[in-house]
PDB file of N, CA and C in Angstrom:
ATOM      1  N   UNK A   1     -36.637 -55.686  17.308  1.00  0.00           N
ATOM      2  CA  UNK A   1     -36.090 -55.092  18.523  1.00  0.00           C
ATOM      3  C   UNK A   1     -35.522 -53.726  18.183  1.00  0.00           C
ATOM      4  N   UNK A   2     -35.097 -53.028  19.155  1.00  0.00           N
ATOM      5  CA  UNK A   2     -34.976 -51.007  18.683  1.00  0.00           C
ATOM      6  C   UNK A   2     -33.569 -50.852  19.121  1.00  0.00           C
ATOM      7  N   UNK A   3     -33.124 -49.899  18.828  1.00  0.00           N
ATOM      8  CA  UNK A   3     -31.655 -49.865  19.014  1.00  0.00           C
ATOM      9  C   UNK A   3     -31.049 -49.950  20.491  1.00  0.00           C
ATOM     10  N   UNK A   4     -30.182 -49.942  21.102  1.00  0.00           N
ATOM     11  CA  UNK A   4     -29.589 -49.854  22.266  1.00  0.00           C
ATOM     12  C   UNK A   4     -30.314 -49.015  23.000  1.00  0.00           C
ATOM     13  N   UNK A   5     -30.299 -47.720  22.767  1.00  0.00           N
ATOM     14  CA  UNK A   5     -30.535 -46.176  23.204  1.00  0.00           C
ATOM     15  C   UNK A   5     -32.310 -47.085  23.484  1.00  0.00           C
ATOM     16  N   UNK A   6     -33.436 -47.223  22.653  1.00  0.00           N
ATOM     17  CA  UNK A   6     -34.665 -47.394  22.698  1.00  0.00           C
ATOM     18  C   UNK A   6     -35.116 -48.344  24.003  1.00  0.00           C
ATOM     19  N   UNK A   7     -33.744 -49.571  23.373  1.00  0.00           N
ATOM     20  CA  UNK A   7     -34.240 -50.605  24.674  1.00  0.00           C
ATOM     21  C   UNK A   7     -33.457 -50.217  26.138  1.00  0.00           C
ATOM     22  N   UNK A   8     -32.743 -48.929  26.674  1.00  0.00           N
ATOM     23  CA  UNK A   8     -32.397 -48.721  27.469  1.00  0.00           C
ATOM     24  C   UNK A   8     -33.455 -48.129  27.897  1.00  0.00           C
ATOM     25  N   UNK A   9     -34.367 -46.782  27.627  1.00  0.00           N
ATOM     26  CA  UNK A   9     -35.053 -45.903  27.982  1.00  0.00           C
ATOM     27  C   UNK A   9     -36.455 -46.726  27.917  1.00  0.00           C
ATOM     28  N   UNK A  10     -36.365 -47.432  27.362  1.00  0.00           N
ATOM     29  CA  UNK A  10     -37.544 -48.759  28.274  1.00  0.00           C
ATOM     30  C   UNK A  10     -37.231 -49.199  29.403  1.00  0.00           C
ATOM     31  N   UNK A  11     -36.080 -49.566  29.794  1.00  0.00           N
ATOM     32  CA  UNK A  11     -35.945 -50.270  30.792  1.00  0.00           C
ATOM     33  C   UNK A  11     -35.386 -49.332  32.109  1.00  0.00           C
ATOM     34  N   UNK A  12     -35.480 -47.608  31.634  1.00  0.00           N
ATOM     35  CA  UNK A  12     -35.770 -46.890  32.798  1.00  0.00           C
ATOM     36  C   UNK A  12     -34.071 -45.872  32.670  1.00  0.00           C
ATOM     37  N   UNK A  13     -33.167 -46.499  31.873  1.00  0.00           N
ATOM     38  CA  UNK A  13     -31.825 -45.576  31.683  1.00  0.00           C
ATOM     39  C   UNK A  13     -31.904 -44.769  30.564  1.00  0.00           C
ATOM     40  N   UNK A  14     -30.984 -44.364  30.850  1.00  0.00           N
ATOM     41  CA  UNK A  14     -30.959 -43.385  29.533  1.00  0.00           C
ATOM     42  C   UNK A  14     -29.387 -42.886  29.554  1.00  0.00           C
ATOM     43  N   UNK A  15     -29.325 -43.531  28.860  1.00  0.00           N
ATOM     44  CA  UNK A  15     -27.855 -43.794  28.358  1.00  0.00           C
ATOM     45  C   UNK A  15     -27.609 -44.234  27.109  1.00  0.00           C
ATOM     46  N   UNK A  16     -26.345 -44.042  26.619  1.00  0.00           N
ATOM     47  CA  UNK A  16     -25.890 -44.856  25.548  1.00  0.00           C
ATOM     48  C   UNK A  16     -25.322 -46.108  25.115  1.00  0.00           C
ATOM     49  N   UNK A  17     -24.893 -46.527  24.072  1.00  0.00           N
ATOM     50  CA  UNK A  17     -24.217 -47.304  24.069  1.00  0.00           C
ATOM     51  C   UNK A  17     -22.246 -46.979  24.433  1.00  0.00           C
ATOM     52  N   UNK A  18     -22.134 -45.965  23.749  1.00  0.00           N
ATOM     53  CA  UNK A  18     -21.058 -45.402  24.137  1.00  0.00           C
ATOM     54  C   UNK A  18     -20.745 -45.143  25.626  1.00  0.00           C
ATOM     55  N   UNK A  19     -21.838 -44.726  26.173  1.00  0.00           N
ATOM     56  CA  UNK A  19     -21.484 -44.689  27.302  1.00  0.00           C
ATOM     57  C   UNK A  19     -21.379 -45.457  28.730  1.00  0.00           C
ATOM     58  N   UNK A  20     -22.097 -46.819  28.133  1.00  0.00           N
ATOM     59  CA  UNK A  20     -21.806 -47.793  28.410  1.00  0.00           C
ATOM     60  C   UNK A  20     -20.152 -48.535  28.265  1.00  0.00           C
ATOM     61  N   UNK A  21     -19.765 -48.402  27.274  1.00  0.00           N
ATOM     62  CA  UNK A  21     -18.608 -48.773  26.874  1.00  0.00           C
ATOM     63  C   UNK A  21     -17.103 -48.068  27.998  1.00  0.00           C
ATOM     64  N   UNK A  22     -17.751 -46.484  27.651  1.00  0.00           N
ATOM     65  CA  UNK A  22     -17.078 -45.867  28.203  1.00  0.00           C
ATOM     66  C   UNK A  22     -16.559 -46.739  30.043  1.00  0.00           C
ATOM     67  N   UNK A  23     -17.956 -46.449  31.034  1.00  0.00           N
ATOM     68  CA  UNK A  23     -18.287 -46.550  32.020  1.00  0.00           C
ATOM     69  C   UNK A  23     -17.494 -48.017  32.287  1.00  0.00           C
ATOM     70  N   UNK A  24     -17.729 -49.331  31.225  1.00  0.00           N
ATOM     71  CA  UNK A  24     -16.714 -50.701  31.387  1.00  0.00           C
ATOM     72  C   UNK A  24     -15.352 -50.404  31.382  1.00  0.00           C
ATOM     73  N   UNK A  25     -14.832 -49.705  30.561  1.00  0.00           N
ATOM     74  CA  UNK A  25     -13.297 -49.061  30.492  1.00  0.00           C
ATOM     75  C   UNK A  25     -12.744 -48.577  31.745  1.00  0.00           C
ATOM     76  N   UNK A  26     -13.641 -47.433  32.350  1.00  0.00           N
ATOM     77  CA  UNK A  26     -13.142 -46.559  33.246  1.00  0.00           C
ATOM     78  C   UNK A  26     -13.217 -47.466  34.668  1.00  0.00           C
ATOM     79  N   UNK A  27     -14.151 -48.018  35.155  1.00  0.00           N
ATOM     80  CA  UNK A  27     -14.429 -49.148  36.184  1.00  0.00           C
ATOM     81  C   UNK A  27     -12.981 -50.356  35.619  1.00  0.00           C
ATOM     82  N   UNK A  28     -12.975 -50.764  35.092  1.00  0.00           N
ATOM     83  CA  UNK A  28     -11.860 -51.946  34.787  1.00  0.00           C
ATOM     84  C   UNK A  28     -10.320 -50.833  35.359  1.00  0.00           C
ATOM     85  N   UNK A  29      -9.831 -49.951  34.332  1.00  0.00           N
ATOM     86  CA  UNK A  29      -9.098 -49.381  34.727  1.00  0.00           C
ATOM     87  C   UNK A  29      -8.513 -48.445  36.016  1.00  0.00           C
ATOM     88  N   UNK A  30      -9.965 -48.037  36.817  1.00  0.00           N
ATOM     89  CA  UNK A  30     -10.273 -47.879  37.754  1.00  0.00           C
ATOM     90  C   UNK A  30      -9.850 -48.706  39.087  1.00  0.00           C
ATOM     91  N   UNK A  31     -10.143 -50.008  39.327  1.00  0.00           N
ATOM     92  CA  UNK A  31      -9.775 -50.888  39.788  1.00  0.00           C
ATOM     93  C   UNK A  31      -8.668 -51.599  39.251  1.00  0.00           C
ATOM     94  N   UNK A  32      -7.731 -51.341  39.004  1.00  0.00           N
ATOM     95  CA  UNK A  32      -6.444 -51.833  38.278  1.00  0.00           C
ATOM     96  C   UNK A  32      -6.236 -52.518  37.374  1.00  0.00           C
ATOM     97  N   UNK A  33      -7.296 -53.556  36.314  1.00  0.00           N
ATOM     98  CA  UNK A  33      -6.681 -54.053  35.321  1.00  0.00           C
ATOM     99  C   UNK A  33      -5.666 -53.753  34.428  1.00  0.00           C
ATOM    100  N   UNK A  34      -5.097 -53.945  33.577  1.00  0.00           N
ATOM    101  CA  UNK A  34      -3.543 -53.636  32.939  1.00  0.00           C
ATOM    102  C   UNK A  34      -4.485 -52.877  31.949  1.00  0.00           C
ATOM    103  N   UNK A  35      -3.584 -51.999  31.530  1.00  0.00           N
ATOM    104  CA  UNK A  35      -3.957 -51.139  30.188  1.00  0.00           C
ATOM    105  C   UNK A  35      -4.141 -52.095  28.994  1.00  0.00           C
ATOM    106  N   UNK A  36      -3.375 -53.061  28.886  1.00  0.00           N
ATOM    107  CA  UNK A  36      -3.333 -53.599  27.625  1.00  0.00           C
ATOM    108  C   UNK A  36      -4.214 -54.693  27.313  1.00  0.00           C
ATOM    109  N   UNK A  37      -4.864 -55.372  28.921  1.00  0.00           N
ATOM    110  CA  UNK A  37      -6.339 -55.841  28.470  1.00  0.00           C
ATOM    111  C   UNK A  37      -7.331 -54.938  27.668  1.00  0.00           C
ATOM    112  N   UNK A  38      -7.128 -53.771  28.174  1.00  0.00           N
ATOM    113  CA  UNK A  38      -8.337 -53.242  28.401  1.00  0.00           C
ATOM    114  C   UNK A  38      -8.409 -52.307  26.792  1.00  0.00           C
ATOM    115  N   UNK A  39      -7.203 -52.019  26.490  1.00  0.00           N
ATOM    116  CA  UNK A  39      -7.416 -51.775  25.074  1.00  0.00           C
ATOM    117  C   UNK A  39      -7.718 -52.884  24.158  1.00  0.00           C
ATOM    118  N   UNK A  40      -7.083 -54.195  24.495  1.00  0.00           N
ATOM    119  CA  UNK A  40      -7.788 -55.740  23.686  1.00  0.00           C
ATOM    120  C   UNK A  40      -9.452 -55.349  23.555  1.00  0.00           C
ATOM    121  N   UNK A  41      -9.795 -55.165  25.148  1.00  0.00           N
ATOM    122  CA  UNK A  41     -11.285 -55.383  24.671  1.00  0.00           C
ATOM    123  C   UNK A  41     -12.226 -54.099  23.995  1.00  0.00           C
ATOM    124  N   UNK A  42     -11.265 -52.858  24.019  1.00  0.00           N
ATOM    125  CA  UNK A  42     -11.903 -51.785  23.375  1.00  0.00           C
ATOM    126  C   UNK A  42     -11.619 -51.703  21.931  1.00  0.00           C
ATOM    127  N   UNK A  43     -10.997 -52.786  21.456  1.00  0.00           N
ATOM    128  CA  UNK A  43     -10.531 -53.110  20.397  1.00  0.00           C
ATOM    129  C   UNK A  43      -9.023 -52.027  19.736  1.00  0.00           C
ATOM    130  N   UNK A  44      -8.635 -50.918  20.507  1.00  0.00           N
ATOM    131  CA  UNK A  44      -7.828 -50.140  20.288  1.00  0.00           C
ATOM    132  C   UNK A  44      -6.660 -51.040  19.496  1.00  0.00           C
ATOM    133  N   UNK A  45      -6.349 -49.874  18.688  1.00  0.00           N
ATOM    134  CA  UNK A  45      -4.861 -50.771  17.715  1.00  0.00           C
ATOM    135  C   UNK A  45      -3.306 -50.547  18.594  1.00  0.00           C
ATOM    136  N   UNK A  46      -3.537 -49.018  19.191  1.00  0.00           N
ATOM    137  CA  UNK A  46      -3.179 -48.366  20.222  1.00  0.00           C
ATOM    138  C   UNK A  46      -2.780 -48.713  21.229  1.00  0.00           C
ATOM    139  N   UNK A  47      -2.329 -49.039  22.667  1.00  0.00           N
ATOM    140  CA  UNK A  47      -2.299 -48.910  23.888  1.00  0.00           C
ATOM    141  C   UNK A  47      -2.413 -47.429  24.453  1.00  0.00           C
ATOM    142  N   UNK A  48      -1.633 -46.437  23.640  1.00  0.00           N
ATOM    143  CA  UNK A  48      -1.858 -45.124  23.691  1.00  0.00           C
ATOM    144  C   UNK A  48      -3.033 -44.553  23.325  1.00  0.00           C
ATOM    145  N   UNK A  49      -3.647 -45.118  22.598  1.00  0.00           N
ATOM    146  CA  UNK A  49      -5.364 -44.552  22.398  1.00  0.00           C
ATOM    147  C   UNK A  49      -6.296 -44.648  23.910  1.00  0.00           C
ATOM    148  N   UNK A  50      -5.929 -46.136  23.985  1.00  0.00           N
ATOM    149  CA  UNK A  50      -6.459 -46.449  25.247  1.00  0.00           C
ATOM    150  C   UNK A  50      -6.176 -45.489  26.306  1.00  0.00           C
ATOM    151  N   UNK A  51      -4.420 -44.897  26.798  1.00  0.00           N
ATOM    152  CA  UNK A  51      -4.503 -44.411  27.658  1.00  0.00           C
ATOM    153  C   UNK A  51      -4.934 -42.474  27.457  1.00  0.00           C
ATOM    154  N   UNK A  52      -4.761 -42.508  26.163  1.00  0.00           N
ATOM    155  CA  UNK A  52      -4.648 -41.310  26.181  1.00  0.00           C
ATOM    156  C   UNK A  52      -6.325 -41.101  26.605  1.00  0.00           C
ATOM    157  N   UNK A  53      -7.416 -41.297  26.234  1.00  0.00           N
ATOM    158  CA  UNK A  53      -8.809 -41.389  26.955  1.00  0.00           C
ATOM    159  C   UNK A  53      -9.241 -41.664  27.619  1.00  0.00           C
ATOM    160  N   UNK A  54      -8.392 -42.627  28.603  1.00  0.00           N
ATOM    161  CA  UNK A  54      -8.845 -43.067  29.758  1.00  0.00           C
ATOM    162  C   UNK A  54      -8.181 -42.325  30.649  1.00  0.00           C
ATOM    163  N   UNK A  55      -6.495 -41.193  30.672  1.00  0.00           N
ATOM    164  CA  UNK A  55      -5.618 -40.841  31.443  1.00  0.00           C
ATOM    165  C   UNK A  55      -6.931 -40.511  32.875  1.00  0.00           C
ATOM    166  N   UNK A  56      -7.815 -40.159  32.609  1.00  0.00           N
ATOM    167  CA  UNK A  56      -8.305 -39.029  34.257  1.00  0.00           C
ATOM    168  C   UNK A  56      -8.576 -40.519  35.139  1.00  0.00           C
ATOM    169  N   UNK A  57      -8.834 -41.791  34.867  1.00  0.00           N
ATOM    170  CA  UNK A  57      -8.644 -42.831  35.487  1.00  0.00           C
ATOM    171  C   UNK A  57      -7.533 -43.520  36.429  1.00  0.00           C
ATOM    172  N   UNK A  58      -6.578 -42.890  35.413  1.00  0.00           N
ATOM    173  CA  UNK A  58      -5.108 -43.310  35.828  1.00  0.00           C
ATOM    174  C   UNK A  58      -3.996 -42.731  36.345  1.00  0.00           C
ATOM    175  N   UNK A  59      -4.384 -41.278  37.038  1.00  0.00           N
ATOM    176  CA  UNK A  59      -3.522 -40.716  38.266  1.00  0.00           C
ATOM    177  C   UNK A  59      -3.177 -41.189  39.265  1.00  0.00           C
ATOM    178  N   UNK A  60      -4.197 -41.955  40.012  1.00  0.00           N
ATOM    179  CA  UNK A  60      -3.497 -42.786  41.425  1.00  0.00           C
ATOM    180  C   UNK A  60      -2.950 -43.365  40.956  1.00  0.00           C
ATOM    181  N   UNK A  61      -2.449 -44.302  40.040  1.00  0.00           N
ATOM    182  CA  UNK A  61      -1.416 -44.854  39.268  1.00  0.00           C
ATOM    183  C   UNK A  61      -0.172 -45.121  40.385  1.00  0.00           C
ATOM    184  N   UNK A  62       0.494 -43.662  39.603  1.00  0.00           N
ATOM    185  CA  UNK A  62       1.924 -43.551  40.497  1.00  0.00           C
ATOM    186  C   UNK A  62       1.614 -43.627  41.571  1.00  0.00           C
ATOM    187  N   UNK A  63       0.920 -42.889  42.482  1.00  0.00           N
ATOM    188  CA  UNK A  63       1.374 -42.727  44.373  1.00  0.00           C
ATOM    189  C   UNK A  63       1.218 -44.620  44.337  1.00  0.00           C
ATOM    190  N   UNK A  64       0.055 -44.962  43.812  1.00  0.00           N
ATOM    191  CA  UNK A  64       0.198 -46.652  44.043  1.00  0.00           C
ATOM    192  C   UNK A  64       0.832 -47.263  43.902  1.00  0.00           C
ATOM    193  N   UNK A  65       1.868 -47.090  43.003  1.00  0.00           N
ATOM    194  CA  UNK A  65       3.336 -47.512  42.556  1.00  0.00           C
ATOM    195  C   UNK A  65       4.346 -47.458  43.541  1.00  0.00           C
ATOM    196  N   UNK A  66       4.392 -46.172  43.799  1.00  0.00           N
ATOM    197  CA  UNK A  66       5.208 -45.006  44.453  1.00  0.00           C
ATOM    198  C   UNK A  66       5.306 -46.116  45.718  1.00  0.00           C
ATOM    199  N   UNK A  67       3.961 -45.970  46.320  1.00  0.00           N
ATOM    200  CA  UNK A  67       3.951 -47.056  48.064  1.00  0.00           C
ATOM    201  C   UNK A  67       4.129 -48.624  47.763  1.00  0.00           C
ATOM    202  N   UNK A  68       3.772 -49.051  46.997  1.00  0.00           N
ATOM    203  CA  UNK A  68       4.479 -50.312  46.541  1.00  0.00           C
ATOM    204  C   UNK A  68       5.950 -50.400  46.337  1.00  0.00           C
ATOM    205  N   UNK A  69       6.831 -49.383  45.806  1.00  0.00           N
ATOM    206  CA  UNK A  69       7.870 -49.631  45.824  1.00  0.00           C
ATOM    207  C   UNK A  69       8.386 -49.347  47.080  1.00  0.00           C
ATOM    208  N   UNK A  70       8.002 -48.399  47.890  1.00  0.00           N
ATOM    209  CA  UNK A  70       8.415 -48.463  49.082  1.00  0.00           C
ATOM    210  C   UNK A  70       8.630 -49.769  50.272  1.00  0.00           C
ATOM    211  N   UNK A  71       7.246 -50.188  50.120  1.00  0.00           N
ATOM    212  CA  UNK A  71       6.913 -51.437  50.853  1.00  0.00           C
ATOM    213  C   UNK A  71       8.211 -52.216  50.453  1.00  0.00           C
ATOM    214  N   UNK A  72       8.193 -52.304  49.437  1.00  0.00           N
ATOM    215  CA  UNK A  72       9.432 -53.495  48.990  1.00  0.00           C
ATOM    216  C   UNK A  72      10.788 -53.206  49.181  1.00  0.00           C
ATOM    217  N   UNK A  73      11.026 -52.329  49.489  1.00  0.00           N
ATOM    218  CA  UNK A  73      12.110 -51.956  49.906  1.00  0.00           C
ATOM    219  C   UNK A  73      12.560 -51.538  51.226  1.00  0.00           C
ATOM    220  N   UNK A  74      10.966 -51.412  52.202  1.00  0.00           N
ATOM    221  CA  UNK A  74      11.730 -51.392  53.745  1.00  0.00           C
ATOM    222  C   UNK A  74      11.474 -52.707  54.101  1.00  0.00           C
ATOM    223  N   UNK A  75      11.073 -53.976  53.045  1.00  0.00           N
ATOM    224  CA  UNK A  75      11.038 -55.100  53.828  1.00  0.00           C
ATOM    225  C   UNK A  75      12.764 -55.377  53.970  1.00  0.00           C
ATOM    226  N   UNK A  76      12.647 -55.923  55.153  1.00  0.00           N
ATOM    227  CA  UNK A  76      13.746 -56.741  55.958  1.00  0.00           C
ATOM    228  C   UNK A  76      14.926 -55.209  56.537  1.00  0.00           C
ATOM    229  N   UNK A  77      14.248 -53.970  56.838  1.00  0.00           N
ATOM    230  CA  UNK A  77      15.010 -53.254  57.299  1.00  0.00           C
ATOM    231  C   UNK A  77      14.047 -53.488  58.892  1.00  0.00           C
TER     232      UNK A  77
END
């Protein structure tokens, strides 16, 4: 069998393996999983490795925070 890269561009992509990897990271983090799964599965020793390469994922972050804490705090006004 041929490397990643060979059996992708058979099957019509052309992509990497890396960038595969990448693309699972950014989608997980993307949609909110916790940072610290997501460095488990990138194997990072880090949590800061993790975020520091993933940060352009993780700007809506705060405002999402931001309106969550709000919510919780005009309940019962």
């Amino acid at each position: 069998m041929g490397s990643f890269k060979e059996i992708a561009l058979w099957a019509g992509f052309d992509i990497t393996f890396h960038t595969l990897r990448h693309t699972h990271a950014s989608l997980l983090l993307g949609t909110g999983e916790q940072l610290s799964v997501v460095q488990e599965r990138l194997g990072h020793e880090r949590a800061s490795t993790t975020s520091d390469i993933y940060a352009h994922v993780l700007p809506n972050r705060q405002e999402k925070s931001a309106k969550l804490f709000a919510e919780i705090m005009s309940v019962g006004r």
